[in-house]
C-alpha atoms as a PDB file:
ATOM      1  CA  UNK A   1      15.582   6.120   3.695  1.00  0.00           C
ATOM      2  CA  UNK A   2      16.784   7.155  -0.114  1.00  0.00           C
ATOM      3  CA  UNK A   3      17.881   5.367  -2.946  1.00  0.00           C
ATOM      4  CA  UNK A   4      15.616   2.822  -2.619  1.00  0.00           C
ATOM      5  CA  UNK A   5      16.402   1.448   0.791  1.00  0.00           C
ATOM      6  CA  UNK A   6      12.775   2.067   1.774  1.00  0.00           C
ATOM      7  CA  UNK A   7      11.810  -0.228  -1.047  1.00  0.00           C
ATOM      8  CA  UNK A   8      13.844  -2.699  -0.181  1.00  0.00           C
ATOM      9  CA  UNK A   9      13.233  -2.374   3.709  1.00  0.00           C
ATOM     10  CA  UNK A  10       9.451  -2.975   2.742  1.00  0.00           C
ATOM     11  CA  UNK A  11      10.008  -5.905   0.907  1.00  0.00           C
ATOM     12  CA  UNK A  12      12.377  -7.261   3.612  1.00  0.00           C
ATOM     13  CA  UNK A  13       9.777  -6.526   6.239  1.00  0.00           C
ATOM     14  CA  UNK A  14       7.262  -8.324   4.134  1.00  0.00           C
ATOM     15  CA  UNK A  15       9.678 -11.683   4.387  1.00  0.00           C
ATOM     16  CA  UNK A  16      12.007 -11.401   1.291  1.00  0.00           C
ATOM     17  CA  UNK A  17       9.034 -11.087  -1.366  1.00  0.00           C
ATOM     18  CA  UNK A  18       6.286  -8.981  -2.200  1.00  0.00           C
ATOM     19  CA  UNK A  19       3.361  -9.403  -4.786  1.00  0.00           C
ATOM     20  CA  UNK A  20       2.017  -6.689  -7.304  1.00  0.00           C
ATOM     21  CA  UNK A  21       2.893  -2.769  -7.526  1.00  0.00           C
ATOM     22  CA  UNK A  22      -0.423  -2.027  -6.499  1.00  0.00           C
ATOM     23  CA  UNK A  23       0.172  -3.943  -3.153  1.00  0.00           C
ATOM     24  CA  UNK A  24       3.561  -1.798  -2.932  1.00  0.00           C
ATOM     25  CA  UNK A  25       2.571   1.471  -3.121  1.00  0.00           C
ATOM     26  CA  UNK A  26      -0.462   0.914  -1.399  1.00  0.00           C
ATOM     27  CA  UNK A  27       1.336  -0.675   1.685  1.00  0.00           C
ATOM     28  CA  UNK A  28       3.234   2.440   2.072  1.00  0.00           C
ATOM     29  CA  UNK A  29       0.476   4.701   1.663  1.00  0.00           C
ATOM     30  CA  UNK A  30      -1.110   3.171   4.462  1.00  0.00           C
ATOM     31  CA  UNK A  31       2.501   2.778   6.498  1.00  0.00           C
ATOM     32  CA  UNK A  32       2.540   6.864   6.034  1.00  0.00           C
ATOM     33  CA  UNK A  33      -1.064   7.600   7.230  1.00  0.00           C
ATOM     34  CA  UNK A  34      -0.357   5.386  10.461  1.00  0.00           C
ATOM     35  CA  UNK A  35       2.710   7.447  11.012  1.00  0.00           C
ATOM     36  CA  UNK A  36       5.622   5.390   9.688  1.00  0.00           C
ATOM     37  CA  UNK A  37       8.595   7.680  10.097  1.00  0.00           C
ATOM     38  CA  UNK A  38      10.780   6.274   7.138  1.00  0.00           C
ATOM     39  CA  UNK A  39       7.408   7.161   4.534  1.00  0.00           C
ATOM     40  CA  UNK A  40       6.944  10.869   5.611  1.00  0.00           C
ATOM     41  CA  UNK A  41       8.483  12.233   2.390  1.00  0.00           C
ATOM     42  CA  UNK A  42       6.338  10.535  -0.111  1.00  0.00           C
ATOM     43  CA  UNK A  43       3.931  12.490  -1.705  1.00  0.00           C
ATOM     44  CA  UNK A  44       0.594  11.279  -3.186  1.00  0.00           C
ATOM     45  CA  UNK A  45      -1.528  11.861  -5.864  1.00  0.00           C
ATOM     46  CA  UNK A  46      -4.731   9.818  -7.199  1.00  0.00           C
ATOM     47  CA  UNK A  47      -4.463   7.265  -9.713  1.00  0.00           C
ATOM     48  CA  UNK A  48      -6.777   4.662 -11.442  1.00  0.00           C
ATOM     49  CA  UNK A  49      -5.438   2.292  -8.570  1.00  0.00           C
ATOM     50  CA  UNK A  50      -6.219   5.074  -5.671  1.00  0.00           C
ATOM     51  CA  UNK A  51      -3.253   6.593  -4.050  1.00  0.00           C
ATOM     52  CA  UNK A  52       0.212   7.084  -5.911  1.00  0.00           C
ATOM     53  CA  UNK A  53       3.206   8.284  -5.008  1.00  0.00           C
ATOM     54  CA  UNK A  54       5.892   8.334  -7.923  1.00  0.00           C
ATOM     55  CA  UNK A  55       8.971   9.270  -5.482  1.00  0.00           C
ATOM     56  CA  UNK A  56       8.022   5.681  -4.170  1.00  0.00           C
ATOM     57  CA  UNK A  57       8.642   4.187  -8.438  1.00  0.00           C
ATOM     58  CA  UNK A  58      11.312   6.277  -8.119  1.00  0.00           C
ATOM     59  CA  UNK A  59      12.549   4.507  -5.171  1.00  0.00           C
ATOM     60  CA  UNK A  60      11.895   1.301  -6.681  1.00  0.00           C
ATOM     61  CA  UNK A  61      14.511   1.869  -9.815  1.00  0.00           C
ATOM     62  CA  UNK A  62      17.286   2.616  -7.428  1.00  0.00           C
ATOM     63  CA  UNK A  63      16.236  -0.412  -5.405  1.00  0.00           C
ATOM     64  CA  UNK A  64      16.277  -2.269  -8.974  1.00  0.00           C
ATOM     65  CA  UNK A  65      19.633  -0.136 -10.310  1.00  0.00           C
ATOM     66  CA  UNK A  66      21.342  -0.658  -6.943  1.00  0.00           C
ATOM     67  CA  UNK A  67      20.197  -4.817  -6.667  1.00  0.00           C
ATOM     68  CA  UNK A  68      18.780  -4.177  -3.539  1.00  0.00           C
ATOM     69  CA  UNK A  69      15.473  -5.814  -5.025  1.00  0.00           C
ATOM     70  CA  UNK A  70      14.923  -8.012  -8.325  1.00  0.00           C
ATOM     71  CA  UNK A  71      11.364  -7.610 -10.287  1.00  0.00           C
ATOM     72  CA  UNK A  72      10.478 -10.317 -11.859  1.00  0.00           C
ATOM     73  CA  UNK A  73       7.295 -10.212 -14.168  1.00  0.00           C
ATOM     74  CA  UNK A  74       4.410 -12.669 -14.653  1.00  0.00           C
ATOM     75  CA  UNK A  75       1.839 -12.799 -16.809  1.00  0.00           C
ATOM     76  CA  UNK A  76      -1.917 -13.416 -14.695  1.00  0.00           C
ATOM     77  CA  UNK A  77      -3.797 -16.894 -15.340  1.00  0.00           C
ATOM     78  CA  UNK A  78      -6.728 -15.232 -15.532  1.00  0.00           C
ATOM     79  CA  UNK A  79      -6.398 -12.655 -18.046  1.00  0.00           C
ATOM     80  CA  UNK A  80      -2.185 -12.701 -19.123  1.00  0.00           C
ATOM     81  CA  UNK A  81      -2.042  -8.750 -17.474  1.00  0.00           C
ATOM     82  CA  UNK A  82       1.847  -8.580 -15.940  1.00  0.00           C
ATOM     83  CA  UNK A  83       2.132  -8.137 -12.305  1.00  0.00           C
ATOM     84  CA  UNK A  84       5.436  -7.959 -10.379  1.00  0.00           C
ATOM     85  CA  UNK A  85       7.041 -10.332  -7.740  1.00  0.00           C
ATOM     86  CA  UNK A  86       9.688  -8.112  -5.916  1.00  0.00           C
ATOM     87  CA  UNK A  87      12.296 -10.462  -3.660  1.00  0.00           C
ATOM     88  CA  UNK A  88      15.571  -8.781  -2.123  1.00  0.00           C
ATOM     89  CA  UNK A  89      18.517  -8.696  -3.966  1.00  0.00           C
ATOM     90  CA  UNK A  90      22.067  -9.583  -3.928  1.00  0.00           C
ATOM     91  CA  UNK A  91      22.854  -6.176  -3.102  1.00  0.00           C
ATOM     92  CA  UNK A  92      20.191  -6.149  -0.570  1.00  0.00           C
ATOM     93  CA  UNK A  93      22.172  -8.977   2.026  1.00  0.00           C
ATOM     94  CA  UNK A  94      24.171  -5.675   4.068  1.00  0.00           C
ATOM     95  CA  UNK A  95      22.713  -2.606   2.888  1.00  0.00           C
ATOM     96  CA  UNK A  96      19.332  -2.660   4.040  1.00  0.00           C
ATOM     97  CA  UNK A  97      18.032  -1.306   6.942  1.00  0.00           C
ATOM     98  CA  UNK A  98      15.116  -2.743   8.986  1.00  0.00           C
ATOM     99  CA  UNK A  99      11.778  -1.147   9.428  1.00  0.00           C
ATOM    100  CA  UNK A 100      10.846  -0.006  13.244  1.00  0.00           C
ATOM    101  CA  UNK A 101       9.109  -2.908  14.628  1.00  0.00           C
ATOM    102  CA  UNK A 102       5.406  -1.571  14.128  1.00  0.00           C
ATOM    103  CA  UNK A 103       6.356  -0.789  10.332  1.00  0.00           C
ATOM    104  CA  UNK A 104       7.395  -4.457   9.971  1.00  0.00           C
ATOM    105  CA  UNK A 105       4.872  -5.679  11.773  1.00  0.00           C
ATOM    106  CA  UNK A 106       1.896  -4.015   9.515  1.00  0.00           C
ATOM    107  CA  UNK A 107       3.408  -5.148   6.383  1.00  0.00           C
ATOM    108  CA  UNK A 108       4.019  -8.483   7.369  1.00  0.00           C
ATOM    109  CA  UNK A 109      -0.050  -8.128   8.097  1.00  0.00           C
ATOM    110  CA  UNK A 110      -0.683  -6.586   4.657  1.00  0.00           C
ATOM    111  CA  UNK A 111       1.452  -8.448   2.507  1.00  0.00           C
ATOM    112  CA  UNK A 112      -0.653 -11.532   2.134  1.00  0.00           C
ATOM    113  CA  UNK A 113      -4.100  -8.846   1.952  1.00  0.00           C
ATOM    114  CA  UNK A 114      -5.938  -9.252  -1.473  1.00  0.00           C
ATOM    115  CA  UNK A 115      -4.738  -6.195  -3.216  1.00  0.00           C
ATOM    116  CA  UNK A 116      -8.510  -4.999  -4.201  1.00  0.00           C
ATOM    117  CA  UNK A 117      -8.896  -4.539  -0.545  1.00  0.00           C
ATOM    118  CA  UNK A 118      -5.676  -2.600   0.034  1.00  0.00           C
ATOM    119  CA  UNK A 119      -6.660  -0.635  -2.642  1.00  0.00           C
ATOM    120  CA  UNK A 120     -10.340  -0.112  -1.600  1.00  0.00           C
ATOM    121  CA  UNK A 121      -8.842   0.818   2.060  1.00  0.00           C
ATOM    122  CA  UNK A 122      -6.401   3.529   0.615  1.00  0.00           C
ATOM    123  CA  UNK A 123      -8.962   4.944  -1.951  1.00  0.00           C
ATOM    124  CA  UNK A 124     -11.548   5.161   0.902  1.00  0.00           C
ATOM    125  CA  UNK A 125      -9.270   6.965   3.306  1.00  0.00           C
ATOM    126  CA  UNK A 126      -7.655   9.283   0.415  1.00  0.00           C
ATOM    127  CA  UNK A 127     -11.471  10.597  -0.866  1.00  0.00           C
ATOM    128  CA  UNK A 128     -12.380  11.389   2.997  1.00  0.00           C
ATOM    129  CA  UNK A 129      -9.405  12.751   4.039  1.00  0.00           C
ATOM    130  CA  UNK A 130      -6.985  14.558   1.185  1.00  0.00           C
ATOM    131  CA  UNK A 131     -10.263  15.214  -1.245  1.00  0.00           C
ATOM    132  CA  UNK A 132     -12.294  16.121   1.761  1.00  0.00           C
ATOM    133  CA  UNK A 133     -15.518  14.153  -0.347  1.00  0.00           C
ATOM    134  CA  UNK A 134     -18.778  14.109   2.315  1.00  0.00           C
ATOM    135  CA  UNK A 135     -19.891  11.062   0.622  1.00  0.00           C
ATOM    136  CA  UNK A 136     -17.068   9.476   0.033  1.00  0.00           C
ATOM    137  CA  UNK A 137     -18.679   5.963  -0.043  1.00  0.00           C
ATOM    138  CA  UNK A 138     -20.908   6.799  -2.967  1.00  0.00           C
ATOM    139  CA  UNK A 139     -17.465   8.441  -4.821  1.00  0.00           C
ATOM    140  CA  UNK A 140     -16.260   5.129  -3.984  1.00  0.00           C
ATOM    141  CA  UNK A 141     -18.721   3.006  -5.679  1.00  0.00           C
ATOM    142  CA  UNK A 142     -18.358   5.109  -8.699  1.00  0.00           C
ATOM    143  CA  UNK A 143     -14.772   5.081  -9.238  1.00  0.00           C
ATOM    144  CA  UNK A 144     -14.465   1.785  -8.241  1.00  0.00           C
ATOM    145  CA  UNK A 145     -17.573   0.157  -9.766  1.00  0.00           C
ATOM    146  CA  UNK A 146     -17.192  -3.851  -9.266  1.00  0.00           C
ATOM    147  CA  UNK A 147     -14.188  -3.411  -7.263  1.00  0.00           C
ATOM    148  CA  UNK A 148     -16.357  -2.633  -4.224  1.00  0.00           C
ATOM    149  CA  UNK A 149     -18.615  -6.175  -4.711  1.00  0.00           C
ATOM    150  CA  UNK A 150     -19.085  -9.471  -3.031  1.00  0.00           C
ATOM    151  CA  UNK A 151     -17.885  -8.052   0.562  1.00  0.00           C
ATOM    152  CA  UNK A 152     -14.200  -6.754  -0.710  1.00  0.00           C
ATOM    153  CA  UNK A 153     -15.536  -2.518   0.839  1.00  0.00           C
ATOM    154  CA  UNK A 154     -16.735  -4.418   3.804  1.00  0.00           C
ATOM    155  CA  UNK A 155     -13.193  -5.790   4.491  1.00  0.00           C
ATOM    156  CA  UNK A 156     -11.448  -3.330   3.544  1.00  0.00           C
ATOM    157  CA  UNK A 157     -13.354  -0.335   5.797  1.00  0.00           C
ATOM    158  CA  UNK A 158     -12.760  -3.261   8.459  1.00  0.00           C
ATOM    159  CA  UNK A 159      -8.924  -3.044   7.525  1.00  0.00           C
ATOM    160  CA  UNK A 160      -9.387   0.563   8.020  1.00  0.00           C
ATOM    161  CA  UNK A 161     -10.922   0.163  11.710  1.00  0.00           C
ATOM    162  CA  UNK A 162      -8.312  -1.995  12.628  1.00  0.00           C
ATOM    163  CA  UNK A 163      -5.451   0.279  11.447  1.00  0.00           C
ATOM    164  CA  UNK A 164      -7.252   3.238  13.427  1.00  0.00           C
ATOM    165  CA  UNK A 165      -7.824   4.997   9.934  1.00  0.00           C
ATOM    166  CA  UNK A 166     -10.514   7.188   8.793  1.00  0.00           C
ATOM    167  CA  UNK A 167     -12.762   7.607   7.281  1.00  0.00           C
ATOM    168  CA  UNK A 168     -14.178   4.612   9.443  1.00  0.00           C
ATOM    169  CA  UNK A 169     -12.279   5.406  12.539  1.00  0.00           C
ATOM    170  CA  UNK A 170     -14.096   8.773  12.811  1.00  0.00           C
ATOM    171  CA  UNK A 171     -17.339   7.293  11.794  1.00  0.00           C
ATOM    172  CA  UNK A 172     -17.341   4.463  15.161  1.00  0.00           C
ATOM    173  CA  UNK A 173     -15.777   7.295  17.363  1.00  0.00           C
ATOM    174  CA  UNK A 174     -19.072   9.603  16.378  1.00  0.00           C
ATOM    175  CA  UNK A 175     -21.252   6.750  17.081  1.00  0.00           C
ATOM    176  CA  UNK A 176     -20.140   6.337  20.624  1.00  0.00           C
ATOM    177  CA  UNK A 177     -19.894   9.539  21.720  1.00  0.00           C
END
């Protein structure tokens, strides 16, 4: 998908609306590392939010330029920082294709995930797998610092399990061998 119909197919998949960049890019980072078909092209590299792909912002001004998704911006109660609020757009009501039923079933799971976790989850499985970092955990803790309190690496390697993803997949398969 091109021109940002994948965009727009992710946010339709998520129910019409979507919450936060963050929680966009890392939803498809973690669509491609399942397998997702439609997110094989996107290339990653790290960022200060963990894995970013900037075909993906790419796609998302030709979903914006071609109205197949509207951006509105608010500012946070808690500290006035801008996040995004993505909902289809007019252009969006024929154009769009549908994600394969798995796809669309995963980000209707993730959509409604706190976004620290999502993050968390993608970092963790980018510094094990594409940095190759033994201890990726302690990497973790220091590029994430307070990000990995009060239970929020917990749930997210637990996202990880559930999605079949290392680096916590590999770690449960070595323990029952």
């Amino acid at each position: 998908m091109t021109d940002g119909a994948f965009v727009a197919a992710l946010v339709k998949a998520a129910g019409g609306r979507l919450v936060g960049r963050v929680r966009l890019q890392k939803i498809a980072y973690l669509l491609q590392q399942v397998g997702l078909e439609e997110v094989r092209d996107l290339e990653w590299s790290y960022h200060h939010y963990g894995p970013y792909s900037e075909k993906l912002d790419e796609q998302l001004i030709f979903a914006k330029l071609f109205n197949l998704i509207d951006e509105k911006r608010r500012p946070r109660s808690s500290d006035g920082a801008l996040y995004s609020i993505f909902e289809l757009g007019q252009g969006a009501k024929k154009k769009v294709p549908e994600l394969p039923e798995n796809g669309r079933h995963l980000v209707q799971r993730l959509r409604d995930e706190d976004s620290i976790i999502l993050e968390l989850a993608a970092t963790a499985h980018w510094l094990s797998e594409k940095e190759q970092i033994a201890d990726w955990r302690e990497e973790l803790h220091r590029r994430k610092t307070w990000k990995v309190e009060d239970g929020r690496l917990e749930k997210a390697l637990e996202l990880l399990k559930d999605l079949g993803l290392p680096p916590v997949a590999e770690a449960q398969a070595a323990t029952t061998r």
